[in-house]
Structure formats: structure tokens, C-alpha cells
Protein backbone atom coordinates (compact mmCIF):
# COMPACT_ATOMS: atom_id res chain seq x y z
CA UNK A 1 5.06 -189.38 -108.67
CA UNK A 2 1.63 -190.41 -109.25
CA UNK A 3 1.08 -191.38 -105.71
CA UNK A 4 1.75 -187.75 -105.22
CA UNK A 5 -0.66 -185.93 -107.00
CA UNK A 6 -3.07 -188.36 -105.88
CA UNK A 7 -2.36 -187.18 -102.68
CA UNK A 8 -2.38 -183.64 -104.14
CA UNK A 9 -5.62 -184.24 -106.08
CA UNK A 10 -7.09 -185.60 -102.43
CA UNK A 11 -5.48 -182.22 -100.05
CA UNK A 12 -6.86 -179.30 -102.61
CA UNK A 13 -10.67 -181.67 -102.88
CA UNK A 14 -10.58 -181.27 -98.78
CA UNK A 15 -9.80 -177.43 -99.09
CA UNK A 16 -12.38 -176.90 -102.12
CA UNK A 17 -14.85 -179.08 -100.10
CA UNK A 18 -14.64 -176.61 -96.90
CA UNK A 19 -14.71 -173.44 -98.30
CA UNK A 20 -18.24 -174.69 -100.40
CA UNK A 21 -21.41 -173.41 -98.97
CA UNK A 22 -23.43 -174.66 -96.31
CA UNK A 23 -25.52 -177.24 -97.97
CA UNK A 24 -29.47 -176.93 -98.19
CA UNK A 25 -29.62 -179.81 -95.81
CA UNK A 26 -28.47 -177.23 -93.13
CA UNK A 27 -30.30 -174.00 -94.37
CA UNK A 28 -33.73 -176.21 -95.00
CA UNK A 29 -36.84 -174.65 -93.84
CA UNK A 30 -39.23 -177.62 -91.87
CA UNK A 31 -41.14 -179.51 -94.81
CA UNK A 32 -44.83 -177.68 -92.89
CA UNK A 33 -43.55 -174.08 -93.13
CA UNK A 34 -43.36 -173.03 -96.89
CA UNK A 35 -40.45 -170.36 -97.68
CA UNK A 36 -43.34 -167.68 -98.29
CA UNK A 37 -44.97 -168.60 -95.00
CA UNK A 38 -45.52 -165.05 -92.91
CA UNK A 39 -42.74 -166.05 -90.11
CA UNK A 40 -40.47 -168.28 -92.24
CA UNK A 41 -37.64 -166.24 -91.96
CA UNK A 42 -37.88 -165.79 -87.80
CA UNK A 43 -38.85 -169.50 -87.73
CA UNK A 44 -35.53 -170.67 -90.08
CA UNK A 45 -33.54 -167.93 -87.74
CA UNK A 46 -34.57 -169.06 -84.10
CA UNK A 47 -34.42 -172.86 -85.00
CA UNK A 48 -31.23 -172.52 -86.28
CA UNK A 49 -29.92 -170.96 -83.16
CA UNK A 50 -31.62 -173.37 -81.19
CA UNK A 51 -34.12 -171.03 -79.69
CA UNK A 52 -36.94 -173.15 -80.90
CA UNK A 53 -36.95 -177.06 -82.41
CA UNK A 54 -38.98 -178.66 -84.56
CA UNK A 55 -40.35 -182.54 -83.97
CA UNK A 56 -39.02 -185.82 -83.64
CA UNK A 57 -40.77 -186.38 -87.58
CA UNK A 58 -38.88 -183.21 -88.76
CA UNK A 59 -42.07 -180.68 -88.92
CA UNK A 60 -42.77 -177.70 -86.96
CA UNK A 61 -46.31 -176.92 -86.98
CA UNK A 62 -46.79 -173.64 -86.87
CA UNK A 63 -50.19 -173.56 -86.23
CA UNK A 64 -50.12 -175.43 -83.41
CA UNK A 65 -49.90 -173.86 -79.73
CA UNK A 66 -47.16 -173.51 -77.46
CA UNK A 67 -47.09 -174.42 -73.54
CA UNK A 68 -46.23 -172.28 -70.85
CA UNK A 69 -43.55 -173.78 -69.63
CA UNK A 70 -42.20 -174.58 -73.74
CA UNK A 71 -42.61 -170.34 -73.64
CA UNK A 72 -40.87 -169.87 -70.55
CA UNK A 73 -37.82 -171.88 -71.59
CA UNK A 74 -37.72 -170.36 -75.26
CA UNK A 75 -37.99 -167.32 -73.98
CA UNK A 76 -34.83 -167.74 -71.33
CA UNK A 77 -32.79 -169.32 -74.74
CA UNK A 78 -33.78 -166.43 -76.87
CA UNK A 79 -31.98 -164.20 -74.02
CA UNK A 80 -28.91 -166.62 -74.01
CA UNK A 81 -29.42 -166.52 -70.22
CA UNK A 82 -30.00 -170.97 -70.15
CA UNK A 83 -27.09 -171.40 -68.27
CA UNK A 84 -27.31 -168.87 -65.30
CA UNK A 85 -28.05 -170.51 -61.86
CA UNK A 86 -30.53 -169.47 -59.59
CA UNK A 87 -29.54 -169.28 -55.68
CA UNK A 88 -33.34 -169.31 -54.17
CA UNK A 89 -35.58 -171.61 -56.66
CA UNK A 90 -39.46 -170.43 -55.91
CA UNK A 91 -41.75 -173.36 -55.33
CA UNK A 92 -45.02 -173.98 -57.10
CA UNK A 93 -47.37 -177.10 -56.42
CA UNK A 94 -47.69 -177.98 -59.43
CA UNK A 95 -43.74 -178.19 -60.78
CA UNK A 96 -41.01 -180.61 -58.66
CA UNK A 97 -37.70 -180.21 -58.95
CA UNK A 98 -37.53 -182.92 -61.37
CA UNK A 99 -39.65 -181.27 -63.82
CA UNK A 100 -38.61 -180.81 -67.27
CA UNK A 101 -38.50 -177.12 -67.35
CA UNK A 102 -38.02 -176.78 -63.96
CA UNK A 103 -34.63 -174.56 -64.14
CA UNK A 104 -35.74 -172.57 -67.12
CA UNK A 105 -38.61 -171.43 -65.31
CA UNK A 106 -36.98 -170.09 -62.24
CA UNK A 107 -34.78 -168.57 -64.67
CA UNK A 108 -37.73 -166.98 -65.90
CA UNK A 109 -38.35 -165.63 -62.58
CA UNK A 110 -34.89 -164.75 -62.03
CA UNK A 111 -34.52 -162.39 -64.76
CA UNK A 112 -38.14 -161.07 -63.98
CA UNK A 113 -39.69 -161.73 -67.20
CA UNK A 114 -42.77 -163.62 -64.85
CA UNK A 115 -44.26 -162.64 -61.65
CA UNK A 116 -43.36 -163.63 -58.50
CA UNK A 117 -46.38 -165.64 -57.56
CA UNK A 118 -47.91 -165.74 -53.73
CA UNK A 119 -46.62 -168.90 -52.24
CA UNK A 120 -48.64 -172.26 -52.84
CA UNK A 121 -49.94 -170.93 -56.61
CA UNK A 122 -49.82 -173.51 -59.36
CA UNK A 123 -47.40 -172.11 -62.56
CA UNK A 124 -49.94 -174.53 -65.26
CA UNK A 125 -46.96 -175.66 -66.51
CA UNK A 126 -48.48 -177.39 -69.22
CA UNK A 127 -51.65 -174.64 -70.60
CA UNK A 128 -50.85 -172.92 -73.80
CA UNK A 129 -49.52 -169.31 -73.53
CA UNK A 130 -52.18 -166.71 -74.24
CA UNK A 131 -50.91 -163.73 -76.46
CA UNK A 132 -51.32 -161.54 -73.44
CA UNK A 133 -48.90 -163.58 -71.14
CA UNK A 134 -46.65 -163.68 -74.44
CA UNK A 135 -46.47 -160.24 -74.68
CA UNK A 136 -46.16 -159.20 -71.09
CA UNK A 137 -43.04 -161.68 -71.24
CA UNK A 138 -40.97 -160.36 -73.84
CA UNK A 139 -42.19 -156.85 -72.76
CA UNK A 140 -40.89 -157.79 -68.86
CA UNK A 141 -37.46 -158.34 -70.79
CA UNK A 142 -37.28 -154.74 -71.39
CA UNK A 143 -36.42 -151.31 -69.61
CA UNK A 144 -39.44 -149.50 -71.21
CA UNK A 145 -41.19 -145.79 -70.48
CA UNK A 146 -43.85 -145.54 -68.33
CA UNK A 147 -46.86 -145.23 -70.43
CA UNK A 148 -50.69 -144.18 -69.33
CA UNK A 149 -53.86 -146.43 -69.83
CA UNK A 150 -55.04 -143.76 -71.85
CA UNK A 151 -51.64 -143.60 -73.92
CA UNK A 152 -51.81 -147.44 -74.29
CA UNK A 153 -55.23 -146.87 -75.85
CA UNK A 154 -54.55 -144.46 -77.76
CA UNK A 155 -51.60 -146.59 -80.12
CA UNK A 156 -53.61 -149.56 -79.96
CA UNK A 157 -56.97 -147.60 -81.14
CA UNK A 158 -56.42 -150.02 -84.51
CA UNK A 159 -56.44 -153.04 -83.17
CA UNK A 160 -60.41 -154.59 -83.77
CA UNK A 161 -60.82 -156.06 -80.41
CA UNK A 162 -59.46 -153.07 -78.15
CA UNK A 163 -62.52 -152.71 -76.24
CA UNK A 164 -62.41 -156.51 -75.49
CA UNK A 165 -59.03 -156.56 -73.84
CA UNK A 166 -58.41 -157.02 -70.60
CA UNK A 167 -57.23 -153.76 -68.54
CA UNK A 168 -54.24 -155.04 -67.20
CA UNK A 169 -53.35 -156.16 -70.37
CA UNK A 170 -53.57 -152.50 -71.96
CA UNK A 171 -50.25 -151.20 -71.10
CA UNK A 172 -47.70 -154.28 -71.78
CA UNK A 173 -49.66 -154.48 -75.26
CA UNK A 174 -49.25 -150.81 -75.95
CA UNK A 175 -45.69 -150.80 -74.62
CA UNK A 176 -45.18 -153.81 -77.47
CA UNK A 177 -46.77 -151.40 -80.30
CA UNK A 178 -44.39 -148.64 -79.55
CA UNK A 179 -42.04 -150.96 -79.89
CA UNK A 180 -42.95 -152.59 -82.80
CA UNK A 181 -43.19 -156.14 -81.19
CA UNK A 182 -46.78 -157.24 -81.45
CA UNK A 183 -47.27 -159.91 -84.00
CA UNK A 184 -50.07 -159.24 -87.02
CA UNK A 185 -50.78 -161.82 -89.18
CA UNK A 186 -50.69 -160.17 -93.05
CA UNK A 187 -53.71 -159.63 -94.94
CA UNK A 188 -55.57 -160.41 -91.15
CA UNK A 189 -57.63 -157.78 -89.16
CA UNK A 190 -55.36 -156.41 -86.15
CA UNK A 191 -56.33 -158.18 -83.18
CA UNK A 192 -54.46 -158.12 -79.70
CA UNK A 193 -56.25 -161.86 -79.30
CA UNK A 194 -55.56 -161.35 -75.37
CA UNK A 195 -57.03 -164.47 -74.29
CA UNK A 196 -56.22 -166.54 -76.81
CA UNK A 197 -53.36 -169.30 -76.93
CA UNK A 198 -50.58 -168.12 -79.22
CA UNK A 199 -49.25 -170.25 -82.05
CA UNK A 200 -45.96 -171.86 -82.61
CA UNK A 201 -45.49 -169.34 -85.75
CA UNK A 202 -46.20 -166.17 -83.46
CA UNK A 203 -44.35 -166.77 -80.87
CA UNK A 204 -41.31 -167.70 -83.35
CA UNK A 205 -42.00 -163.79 -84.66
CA UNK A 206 -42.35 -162.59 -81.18
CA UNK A 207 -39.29 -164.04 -79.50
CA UNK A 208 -37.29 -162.39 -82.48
CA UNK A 209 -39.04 -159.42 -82.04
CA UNK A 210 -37.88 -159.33 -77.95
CA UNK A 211 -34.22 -160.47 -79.41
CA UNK A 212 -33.92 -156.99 -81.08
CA UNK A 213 -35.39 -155.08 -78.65
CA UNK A 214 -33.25 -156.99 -75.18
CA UNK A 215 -30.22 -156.00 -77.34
CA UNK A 216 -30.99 -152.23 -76.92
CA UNK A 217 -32.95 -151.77 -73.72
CA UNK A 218 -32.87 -154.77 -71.87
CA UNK A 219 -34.29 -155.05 -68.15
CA UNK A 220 -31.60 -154.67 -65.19
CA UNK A 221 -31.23 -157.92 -64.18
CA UNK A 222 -30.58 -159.09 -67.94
CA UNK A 223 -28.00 -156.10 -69.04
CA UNK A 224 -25.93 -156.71 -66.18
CA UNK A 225 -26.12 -160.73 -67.62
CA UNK A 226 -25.93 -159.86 -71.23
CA UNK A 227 -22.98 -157.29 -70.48
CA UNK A 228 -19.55 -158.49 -73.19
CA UNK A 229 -17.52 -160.70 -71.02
CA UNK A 230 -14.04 -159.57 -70.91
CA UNK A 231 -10.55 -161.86 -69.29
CA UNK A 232 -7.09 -162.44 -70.26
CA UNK A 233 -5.90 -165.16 -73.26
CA UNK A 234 -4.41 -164.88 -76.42
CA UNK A 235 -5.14 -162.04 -78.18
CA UNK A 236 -6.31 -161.70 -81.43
CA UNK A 237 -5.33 -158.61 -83.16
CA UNK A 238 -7.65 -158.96 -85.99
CA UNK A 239 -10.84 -158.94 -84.12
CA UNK A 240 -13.63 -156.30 -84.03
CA UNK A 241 -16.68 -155.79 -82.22
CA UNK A 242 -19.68 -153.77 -83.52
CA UNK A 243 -22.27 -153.69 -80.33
CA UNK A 244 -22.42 -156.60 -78.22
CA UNK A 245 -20.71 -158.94 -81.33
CA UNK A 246 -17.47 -159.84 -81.69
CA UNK A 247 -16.29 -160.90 -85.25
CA UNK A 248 -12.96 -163.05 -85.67
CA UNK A 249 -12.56 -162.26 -89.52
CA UNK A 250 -11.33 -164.51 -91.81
CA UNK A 251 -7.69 -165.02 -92.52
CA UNK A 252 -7.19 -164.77 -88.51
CA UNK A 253 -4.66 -167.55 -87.03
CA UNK A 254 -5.06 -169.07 -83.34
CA UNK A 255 -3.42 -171.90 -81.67
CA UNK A 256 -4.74 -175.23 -80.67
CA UNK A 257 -3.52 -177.98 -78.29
CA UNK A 258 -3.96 -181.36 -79.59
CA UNK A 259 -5.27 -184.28 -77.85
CA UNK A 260 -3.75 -187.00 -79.88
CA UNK A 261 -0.57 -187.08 -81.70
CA UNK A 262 -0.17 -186.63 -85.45
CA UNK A 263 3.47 -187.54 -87.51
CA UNK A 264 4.13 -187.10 -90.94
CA UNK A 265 5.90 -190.65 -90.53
CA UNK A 266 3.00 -192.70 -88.99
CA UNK A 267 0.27 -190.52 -89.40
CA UNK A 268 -3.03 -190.88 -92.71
CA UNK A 269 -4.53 -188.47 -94.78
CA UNK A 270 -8.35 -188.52 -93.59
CA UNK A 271 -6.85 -189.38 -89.75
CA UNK A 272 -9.18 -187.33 -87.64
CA UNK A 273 -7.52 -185.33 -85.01
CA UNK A 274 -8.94 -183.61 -81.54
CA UNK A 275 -8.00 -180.32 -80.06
CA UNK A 276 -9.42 -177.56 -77.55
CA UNK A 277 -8.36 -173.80 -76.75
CA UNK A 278 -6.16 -173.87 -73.53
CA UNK A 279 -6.65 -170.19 -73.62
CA UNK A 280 -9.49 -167.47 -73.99
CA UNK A 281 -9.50 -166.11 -77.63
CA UNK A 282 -9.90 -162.41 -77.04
CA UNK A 283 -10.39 -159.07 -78.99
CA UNK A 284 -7.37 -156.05 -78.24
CA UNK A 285 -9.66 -154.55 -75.51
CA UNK A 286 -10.13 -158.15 -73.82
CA UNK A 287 -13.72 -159.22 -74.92
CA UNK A 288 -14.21 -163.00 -74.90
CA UNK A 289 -14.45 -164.12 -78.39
CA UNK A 290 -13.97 -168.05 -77.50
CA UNK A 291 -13.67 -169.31 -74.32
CA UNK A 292 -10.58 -171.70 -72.92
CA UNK A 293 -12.10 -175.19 -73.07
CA UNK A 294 -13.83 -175.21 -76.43
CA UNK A 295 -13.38 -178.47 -78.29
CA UNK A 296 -12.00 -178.92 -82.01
CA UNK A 297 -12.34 -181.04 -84.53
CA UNK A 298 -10.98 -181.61 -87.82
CA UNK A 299 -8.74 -183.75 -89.84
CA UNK A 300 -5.93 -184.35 -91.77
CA UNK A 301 -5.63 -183.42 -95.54
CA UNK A 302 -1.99 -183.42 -96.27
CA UNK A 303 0.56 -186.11 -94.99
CA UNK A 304 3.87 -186.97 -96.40
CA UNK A 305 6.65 -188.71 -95.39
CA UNK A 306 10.10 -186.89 -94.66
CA UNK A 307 12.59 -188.45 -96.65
CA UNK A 308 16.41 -188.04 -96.44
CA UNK A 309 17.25 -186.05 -100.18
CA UNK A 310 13.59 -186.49 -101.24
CA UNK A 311 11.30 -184.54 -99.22
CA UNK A 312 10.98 -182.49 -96.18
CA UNK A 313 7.35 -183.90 -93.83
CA UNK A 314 4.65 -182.29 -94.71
CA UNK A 315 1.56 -182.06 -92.12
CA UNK A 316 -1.96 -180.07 -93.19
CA UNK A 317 -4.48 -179.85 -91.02
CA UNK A 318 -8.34 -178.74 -92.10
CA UNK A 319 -10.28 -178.26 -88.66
CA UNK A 320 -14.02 -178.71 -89.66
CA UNK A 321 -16.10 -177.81 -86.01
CA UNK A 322 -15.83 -176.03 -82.67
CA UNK A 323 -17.78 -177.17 -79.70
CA UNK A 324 -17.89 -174.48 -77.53
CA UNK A 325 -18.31 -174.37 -73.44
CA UNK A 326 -21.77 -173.77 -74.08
CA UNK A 327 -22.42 -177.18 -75.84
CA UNK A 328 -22.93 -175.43 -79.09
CA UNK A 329 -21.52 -177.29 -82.10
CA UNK A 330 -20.95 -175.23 -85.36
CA UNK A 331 -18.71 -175.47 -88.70
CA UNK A 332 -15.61 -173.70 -88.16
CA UNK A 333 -13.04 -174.13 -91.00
CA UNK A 334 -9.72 -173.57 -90.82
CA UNK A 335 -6.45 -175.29 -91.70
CA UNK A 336 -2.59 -175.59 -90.29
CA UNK A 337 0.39 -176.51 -91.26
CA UNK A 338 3.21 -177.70 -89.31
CA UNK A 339 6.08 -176.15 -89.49
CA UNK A 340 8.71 -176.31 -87.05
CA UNK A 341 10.70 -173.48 -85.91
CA UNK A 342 14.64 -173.08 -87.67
CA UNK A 343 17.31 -170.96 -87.78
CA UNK A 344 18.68 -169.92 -91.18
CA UNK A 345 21.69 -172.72 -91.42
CA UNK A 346 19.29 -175.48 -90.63
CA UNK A 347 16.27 -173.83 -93.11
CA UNK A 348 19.42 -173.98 -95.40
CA UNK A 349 20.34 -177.86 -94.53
CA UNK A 350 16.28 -178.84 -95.23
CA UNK A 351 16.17 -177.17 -98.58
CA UNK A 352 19.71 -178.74 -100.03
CA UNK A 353 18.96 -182.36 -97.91
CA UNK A 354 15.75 -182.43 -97.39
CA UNK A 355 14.28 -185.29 -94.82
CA UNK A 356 12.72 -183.00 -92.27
CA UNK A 357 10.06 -185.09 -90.12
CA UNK A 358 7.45 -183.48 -88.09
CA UNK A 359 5.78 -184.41 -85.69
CA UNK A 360 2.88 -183.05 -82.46
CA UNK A 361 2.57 -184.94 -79.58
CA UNK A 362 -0.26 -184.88 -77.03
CA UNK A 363 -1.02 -181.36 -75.66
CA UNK A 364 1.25 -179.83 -78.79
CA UNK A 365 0.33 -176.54 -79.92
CA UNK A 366 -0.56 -175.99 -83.43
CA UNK A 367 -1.95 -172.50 -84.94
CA UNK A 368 -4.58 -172.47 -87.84
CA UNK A 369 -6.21 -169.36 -89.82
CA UNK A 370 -9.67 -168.96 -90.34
CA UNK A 371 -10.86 -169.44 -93.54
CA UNK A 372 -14.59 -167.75 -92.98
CA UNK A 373 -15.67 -165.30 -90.42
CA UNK A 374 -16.77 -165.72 -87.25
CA UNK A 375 -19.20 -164.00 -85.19
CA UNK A 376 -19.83 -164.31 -81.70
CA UNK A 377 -22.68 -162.92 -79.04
CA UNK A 378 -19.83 -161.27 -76.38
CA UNK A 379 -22.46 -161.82 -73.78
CA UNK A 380 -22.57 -165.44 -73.10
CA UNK A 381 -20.32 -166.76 -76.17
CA UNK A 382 -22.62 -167.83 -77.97
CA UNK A 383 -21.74 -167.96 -81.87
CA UNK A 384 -24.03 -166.59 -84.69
CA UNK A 385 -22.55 -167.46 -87.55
């Protein structure tokens, strides 16, 4: 009896211990960017994501500056467009194939957010970014109106170094004010800073800044990219999408396929366990929610032996991550039980005998339910929280 409700004691901790909130550790801002830093919210937002990454010592130094080629491939993240392949790479003299950043920058020139350059230019991978080739950048993400010189003056007539700015600069900038992208430093004068290298903290603001805008109006190339994926798979009634999101509420059950087998005879509470989707997870009107392949982890929180007049098996699974296809790990809590399927005379045997013993062998399907929300990017699966 006391073995029991140790075991008890041990199953509802696991469950308590999931549904607790994310622990600092995870929401910590770096130790260099204080929480009432100017772009500490767009800096905790896009690191989080992955969009931008801190240092090997943990800090992020905001002040410091940001290469074009670190720009190029934030940029391509920010868009979610990292894993698209490019047919007809352009060639530079300065970048091999074996460069670091290599792909992201002909993604870069894919999706048209950077220029085509005449054949045998240099791309300087490794010069800071200048606000100017910032802007243009996030602004090239963008179907925008066609605006005048003059009207580009005219909303930038504020800014303190207006008649210092470079004319072909004058438009992308004063597309970015309508727009409500530039970046201004509080309690600074406005300044377009055209020639100057950006900083890690501005380019954080500006990249969140393009986010919002490439979800409304973004260029050709991209909204046929970014368009909600749609395919067959199990469907999960539940399931709503508000835009281009996709939210798998809590409470909603899906099956796994294990990759190892679990028994309430052989198997250990703590035993870890590995799954993956065999099927698409998909909204009522098809939309890709989670894509076949995804990897699961989790373990077990419940075991009992099935004893003959004693006690029926019990198996309770708590999954704790998803991998996804896109290599993004994130906490995904659910939890399972299995159950296996009876009529009513044998449902009547089990509860008068008891002794039932349960068991999931290799490629076994098992369903758990969600026990938090889940939102998802329905353009390239990417999940947001």
C-alpha cells in the first residue's frame, strides 16, 4: 500500500512539475541587456526564436555591430525562409561555396531582399551593415507603394541629418517611416545614420519591425513561400487559425508511434520513451499544424503491474518535447494513458478480476492530449509558442 502512494506521490509531482511555468532560466534576458534596455523586449523575442544568438560567454552586446553576411542570414531566419534551396547560386569573389553564410546569402538573393550584383563584385561578407543597407533589406522584403523623392522627404523632414543622406537612400528610408520600421533610439535626436554601421540592438528592433510588416505585405517571391502549407493527415478538430497561425489548443489529443516498447510488466517509472508523428497534424481545412516526422520525447510517470484479482496495468505517459522537421526543439507537454480497446463483457471481466497487462511495442500507436496550447507559423511550421 505504501509502495503505492509512493508511486502516486511520484505520478501527480511529474504532472504538477509540467504544467509549472517556464522557468527564468528559459525566459532570462542576456546578463549585458538590462530588462529596461530600449530593445529588450525584440532582443528576448528574436533570440528566443532563434532569429538572433547571443555568445559563446552568454552576453549579447548590443552595442556592438553586426556583419553583412550575420545580417543577411538573420534576416533570411526572421522570414522563416532558412531552409528553401536555391537552383542557380550567384558567384561573388570574395564568398566560396564553403563559406559560412554562403546559402543564407543566396537566399538573400533569392527572395530579393539584396541586389543582384554585376558578375565578378565582391559581397564584403565580413563589413558591418550600414543602417541604409539595413533598411533597404527589410524594406526589399515588402510589396510597398511607389513613393516620390519629394514624398520620401517630405515624412522624413524630422529626421536631423536629412540633408546628409544619400539620394538613393531617400526612398527605402521613407518607405520604412510610413511604415513605422525605422529604428529611433529614445530620448536620442532622429537620425537616419545612413552610413553608419548598425548595432546588434537595432537591428534586433529592425528585424522585428520587418517580421510584422512581411506578415501583411510581403514581396512576391516571399508570399508565395510564406503561403499556410496545406496536405492530408490526421485531423484535428480542435484547431484554429487566426492569419497565417495555427493554434492546437489545449486539451487536444493526437497519436504517436513509439520507437521503443513500454509494458506495465517490465517497464520503470522515470523510463524515457521516443516517438514521432507518422502523420501530418492538420487543422479541418487541411493547414499543416505539425508535420509527419517530428520527433517526441517524454517519459513515463505511472507504471504498475497487472495483477490477477489485484490490479488492472496501468501505463501514463508525460511527453515533455517535440523536435520538429525543422530542427526546432520546444516543450510540448502532454500525457497518455494506455488503454486498450474492450468490449463490454471483457470491461466487465477486468473490473470483477482484474489483471489486465498492457503493453506498446515498437511502432505502437499511442494518443496524448495537450495540456498547453500550441501555436504554430502555417508557413514553414515553425512553432511560436
Amino acid at each position: 500500500m505504501k509502495k503505492n502512494l509512493v508511486k502516486l506521490f511520484l505520478s501527480l509531482f511529474a504532472v504538477a512539475f509540467v504544467l509549472m511555468p517556464v522557468s527564468a532560466q528559459n525566459g532570462k534576458i542576456f546578463p549585458d541587456v538590462s530588462a529596461n534596455h530600449w530593445a529588450a523586449a525584440q532582443i528576448k523575442e528574436l533570440s528566443q526564436s532563434g532569429v538572433i544568438v547571443g555568445y559563446p560567454d552568454g552576453t549579447f552586446k548590443p552595442d556592438d555591430n553586426v556583419t553583412r553576411a550575420e545580417f543577411a542570414s538573420m534576416a533570411i531566419r526572421a522570414l522563416g525562409q532558412e531552409h528553401t534551396t536555391v537552383a542557380q547560386p550567384v558567384d561573388f569573389t570574395d564568398i566560396a561555396p564553403d563559406f559560412w553564410a554562403y546559402e543564407m546569402i543566396q537566399r538573400a538573393l533569392y527572395f530579393e531582399l539584396i541586389s543582384c550584383p554585376p558578375a565578378g563584385q565582391a559581397f564584403r561578407p565580413n563589413d558591418p551593415v550600414s543602417h541604409s543597407e539595413a533598411v533597404s533589406v527589410a524594406v526589399n522584403a515588402l510589396t510597398t507603394e511607389t513613393i516620390s523623392t519629394a514624398k520620401a522627404k517630405e515624412v522624413l523632414r524630422h529626421y536631423t541629418d536629412l540633408l546628409a543622406t544619400p539620394d538613393w537612400y531617400l526612398i527605402p528610408a521613407g518607405k520604412a517611416e510610413i511604415l513605422s520600421m525605422n529604428v529611433n533610439i529614445p530620448n536620442l535626436p532622429l537620425a537616419l545614420k545612413a552610413d553608419k554601421p548598425a548595432t546588434r540592438a537595432e537591428i534586433a528592433a529592425l528585424l522585428k519591425n520587418m517580421i510584422e510588416q512581411a506578415k501583411l505585405n510581403p514581396n512576391k517571391k516571399l508570399a508565395e513561400a510564406m503561403r499556410k502549407k496545406t496536405g492530408e493527415g490526421y485531423v484535428i478538430p480542435e484547431a484554429f487559425v487566426q492569419g497565417s497561425v495555427g493554434t492546437i489548443p489545449a486539451g487536444s489529443i493526437v497519436p504517436i508511434q513509439l520507437g521503443t516498447a513500454i509494458s506495465s510488466q517490465t517497464s520503470k517509472c522515470g523510463e524515457v520513451y521516443f516517438a514521432k508523428a507518422t502523420q501530418n497534424y492538420i487543422t479541418k481545412d487541411k493547414y499543416i499544424l505539425i508535420y509527419n516526422g517530428s520527433e517526441l520525447q517524454g517519459q513515463l510517470i505511472d507504471v504498475r503491474y497487472g495483477k490477477l484479482f489485484i490490479r488492472n496495468g496501468i501505463l501514463v505517459l508525460n511527453n515533455n518535447n517535440i523536435v520538429t522537421t525543422n530542427d526546432q526543439r520546444v516543450k510540448l507537454s502532454a500525457v497518455g494513458e494506455v488503454c486498450k480497446k474492450k468490449n463490454w463483457f471483457v470491461a466487465f471481466l477486468r473490473k470483477v478480476f482484474k489483471g489486465e497487462k498492457l503493453k506498446v511495442l515498437p511502432q505502437g500507436t499511442v494518443y496524448i492530449k495537450l495540456l498547453q496550447p500550441l501555436k504554430v507559423d502555417l508557413s514553414n511550421g515553425w512553432i511560436i509558442e
